[in-house]
N, C-alpha and C. Protein backbone atom coordinates (compact mmCIF):
# COMPACT_ATOMS: atom_id res chain seq x y z
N UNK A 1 121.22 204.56 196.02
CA UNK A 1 120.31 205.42 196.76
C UNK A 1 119.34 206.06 195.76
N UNK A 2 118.28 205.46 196.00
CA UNK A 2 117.21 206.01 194.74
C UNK A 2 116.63 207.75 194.93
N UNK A 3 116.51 208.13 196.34
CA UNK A 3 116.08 209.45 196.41
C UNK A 3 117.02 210.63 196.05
N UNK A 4 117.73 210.27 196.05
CA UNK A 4 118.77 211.66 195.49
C UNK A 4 118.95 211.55 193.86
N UNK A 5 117.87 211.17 193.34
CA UNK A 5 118.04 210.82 191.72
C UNK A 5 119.25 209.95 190.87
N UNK A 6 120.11 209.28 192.05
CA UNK A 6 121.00 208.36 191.34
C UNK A 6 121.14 207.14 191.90
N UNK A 7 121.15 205.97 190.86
CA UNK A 7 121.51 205.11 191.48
C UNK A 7 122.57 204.30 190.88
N UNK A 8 122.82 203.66 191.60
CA UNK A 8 124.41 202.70 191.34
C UNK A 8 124.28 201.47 191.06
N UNK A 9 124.82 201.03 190.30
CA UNK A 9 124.90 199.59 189.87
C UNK A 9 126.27 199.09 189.49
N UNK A 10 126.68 197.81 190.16
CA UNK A 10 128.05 197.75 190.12
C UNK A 10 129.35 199.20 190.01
N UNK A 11 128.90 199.48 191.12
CA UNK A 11 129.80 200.83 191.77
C UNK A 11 129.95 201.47 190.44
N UNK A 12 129.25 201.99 189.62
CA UNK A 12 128.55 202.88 188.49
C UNK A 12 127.17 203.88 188.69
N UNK A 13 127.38 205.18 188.63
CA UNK A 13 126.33 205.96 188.72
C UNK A 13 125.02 206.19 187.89
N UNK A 14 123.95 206.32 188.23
CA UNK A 14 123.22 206.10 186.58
C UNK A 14 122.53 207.22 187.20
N UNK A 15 122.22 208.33 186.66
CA UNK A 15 121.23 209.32 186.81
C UNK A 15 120.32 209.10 186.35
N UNK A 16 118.97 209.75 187.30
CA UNK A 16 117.57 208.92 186.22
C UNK A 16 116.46 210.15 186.83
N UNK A 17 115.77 210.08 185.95
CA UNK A 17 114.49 210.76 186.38
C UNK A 17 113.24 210.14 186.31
N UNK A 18 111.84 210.57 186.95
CA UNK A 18 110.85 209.37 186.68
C UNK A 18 109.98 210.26 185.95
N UNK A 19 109.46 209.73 184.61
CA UNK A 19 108.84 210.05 183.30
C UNK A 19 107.40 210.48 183.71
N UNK A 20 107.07 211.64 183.58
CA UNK A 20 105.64 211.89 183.73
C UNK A 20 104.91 211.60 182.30
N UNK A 21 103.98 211.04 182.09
CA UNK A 21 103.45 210.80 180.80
C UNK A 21 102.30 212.04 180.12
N UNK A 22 102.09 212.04 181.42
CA UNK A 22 101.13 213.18 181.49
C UNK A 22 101.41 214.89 181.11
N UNK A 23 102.73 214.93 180.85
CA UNK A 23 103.67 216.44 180.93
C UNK A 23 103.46 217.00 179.35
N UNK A 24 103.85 215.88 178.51
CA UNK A 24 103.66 216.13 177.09
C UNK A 24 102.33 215.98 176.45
N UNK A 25 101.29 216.10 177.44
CA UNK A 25 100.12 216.31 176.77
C UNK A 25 99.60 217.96 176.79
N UNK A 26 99.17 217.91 175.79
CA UNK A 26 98.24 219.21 175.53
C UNK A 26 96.78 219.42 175.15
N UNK A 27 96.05 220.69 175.91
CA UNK A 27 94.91 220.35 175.88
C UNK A 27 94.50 220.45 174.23
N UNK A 28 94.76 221.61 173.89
CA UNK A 28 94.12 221.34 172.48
C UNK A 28 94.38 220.53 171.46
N UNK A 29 95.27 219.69 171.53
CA UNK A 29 95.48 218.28 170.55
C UNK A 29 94.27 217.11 171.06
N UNK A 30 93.73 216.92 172.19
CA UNK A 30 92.66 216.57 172.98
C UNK A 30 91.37 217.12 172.20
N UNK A 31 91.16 218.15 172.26
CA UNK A 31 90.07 218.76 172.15
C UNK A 31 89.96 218.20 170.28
N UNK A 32 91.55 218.51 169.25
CA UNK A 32 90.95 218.32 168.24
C UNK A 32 90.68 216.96 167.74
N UNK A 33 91.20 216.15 168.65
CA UNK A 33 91.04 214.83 168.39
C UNK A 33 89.41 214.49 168.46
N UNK A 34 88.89 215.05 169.22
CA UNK A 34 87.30 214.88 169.74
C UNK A 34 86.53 215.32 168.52
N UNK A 35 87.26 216.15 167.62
CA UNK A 35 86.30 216.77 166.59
C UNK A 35 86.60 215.86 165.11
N UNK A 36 87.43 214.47 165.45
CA UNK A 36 88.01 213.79 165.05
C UNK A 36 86.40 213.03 164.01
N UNK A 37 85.43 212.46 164.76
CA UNK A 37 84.63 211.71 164.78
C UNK A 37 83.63 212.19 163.41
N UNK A 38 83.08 213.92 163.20
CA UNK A 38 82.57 214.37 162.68
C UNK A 38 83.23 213.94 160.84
N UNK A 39 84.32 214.73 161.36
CA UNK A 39 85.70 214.26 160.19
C UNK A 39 85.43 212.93 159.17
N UNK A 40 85.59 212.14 159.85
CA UNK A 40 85.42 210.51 159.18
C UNK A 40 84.30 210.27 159.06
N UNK A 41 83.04 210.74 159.97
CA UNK A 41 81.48 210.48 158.87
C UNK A 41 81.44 211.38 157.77
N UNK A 42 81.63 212.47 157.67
CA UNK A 42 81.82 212.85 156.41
C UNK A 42 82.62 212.58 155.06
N UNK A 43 83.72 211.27 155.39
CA UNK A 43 84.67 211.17 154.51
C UNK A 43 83.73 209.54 154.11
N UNK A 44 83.06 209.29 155.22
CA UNK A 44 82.27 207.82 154.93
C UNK A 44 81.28 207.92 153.93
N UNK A 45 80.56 209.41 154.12
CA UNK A 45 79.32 209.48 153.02
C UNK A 45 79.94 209.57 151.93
N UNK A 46 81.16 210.31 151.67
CA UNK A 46 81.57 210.46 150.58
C UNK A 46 82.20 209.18 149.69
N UNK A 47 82.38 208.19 150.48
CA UNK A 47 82.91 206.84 149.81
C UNK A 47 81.32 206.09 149.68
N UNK A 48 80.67 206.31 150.36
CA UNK A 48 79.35 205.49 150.03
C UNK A 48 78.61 206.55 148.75
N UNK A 49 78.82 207.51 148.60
CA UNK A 49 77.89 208.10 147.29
C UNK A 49 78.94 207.71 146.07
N UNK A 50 80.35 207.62 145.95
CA UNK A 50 80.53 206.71 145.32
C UNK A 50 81.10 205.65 144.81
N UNK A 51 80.64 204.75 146.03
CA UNK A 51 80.13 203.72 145.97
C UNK A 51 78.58 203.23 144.28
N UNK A 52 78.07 204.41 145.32
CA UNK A 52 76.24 203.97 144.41
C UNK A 52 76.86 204.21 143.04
N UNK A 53 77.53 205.34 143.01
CA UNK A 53 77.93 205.93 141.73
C UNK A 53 78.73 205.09 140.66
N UNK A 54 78.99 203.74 141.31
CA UNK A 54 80.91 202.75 141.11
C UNK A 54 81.77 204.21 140.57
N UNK A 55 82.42 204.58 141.27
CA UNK A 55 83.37 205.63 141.09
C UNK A 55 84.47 205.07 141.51
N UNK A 56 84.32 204.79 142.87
CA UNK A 56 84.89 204.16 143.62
C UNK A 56 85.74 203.45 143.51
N UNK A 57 87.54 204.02 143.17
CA UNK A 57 88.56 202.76 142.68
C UNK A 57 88.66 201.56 144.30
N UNK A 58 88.85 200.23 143.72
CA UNK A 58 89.00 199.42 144.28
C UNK A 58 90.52 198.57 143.96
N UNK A 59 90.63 198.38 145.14
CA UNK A 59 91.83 197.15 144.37
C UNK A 59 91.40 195.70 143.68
N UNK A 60 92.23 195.84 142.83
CA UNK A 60 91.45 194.31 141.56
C UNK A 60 91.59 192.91 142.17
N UNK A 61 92.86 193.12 142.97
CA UNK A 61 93.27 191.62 143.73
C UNK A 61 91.97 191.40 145.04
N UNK A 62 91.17 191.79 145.33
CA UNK A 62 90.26 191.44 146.60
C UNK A 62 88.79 191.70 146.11
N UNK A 63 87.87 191.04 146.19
CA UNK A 63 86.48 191.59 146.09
C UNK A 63 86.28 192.13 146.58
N UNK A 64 85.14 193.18 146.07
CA UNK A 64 84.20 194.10 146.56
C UNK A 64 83.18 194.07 147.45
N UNK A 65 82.82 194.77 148.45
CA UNK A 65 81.93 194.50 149.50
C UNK A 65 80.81 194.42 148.87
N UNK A 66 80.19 194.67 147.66
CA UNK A 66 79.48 194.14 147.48
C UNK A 66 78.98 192.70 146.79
N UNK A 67 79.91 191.92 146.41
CA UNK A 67 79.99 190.69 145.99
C UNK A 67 79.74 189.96 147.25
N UNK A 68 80.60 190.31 148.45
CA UNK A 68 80.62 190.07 150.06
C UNK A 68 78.77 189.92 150.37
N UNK A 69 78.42 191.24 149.93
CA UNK A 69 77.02 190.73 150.39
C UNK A 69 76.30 190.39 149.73
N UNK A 70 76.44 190.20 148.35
CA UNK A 70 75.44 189.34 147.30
C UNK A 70 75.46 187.93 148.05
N UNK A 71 77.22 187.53 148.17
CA UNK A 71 77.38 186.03 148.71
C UNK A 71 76.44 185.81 150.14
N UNK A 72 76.47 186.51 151.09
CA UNK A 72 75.71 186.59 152.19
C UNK A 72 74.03 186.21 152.06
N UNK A 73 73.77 187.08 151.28
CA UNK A 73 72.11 187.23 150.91
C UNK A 73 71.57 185.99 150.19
N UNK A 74 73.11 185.42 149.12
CA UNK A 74 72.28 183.97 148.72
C UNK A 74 72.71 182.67 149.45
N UNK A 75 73.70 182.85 150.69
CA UNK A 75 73.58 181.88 151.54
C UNK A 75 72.47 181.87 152.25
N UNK A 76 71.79 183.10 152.35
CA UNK A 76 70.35 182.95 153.72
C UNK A 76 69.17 182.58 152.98
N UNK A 77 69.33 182.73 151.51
CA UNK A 77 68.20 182.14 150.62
C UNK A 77 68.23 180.79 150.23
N UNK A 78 69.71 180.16 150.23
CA UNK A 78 69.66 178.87 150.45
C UNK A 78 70.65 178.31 150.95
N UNK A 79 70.38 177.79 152.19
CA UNK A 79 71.44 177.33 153.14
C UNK A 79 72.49 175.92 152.66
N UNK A 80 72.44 175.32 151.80
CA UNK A 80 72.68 174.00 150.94
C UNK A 80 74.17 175.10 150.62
N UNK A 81 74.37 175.89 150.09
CA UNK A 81 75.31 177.02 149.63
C UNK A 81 76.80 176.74 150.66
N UNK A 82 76.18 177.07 151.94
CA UNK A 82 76.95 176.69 153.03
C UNK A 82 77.60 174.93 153.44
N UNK A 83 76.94 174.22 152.70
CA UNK A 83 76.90 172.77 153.06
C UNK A 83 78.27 172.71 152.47
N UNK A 84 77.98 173.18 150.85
CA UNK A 84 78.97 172.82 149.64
C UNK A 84 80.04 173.50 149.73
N UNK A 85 80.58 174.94 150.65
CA UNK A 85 81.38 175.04 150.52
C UNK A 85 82.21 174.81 152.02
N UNK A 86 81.46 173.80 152.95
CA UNK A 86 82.09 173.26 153.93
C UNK A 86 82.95 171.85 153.39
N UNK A 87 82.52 170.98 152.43
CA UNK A 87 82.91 170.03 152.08
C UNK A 87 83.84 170.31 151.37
């Protein structure tokens, strides 16, 4: 019998309640999440100034986004680039 909050399964009682998801929210964890956005452009300028600066530790095992777009800029200057490293 599901309306009286229990139900039975193989003549076993199981008490249960139904989970509001909505109960454990709060408004101001909401609100600071929204101020979330400001947060991370400011942490972005600060990796792009240095960046310009190479301050900027990187890990040694992966290239740098800017090698990423050197490679980019001289595939669109010569498309043959792309041929050679399809073959």
């Amino acid at each position: 019998n599901i309306i009286d909050s229990n139900l039975y399964l193989q003549q076993c009682q199981i008490n249960y309640s139904v989970f509001n998801k909505l109960a454990g929210l709060q408004q101001n964890q909401v609100v600071e999440n929204k101020r979330l956005g400001s947060v991370l452009a400011h942490i972005q300028q600060q990796h792009e100034e240095l960046e310009q600066q190479n301050k900027r530790n990187r890990s040694q095992k992966m290239p740098s986004r800017r090698a990423q777009k050197t490679a980019i800029q001289e595939r669109n200057l010569n498309p043959v680039l792309d041929l050679e490293m399809s073959i």
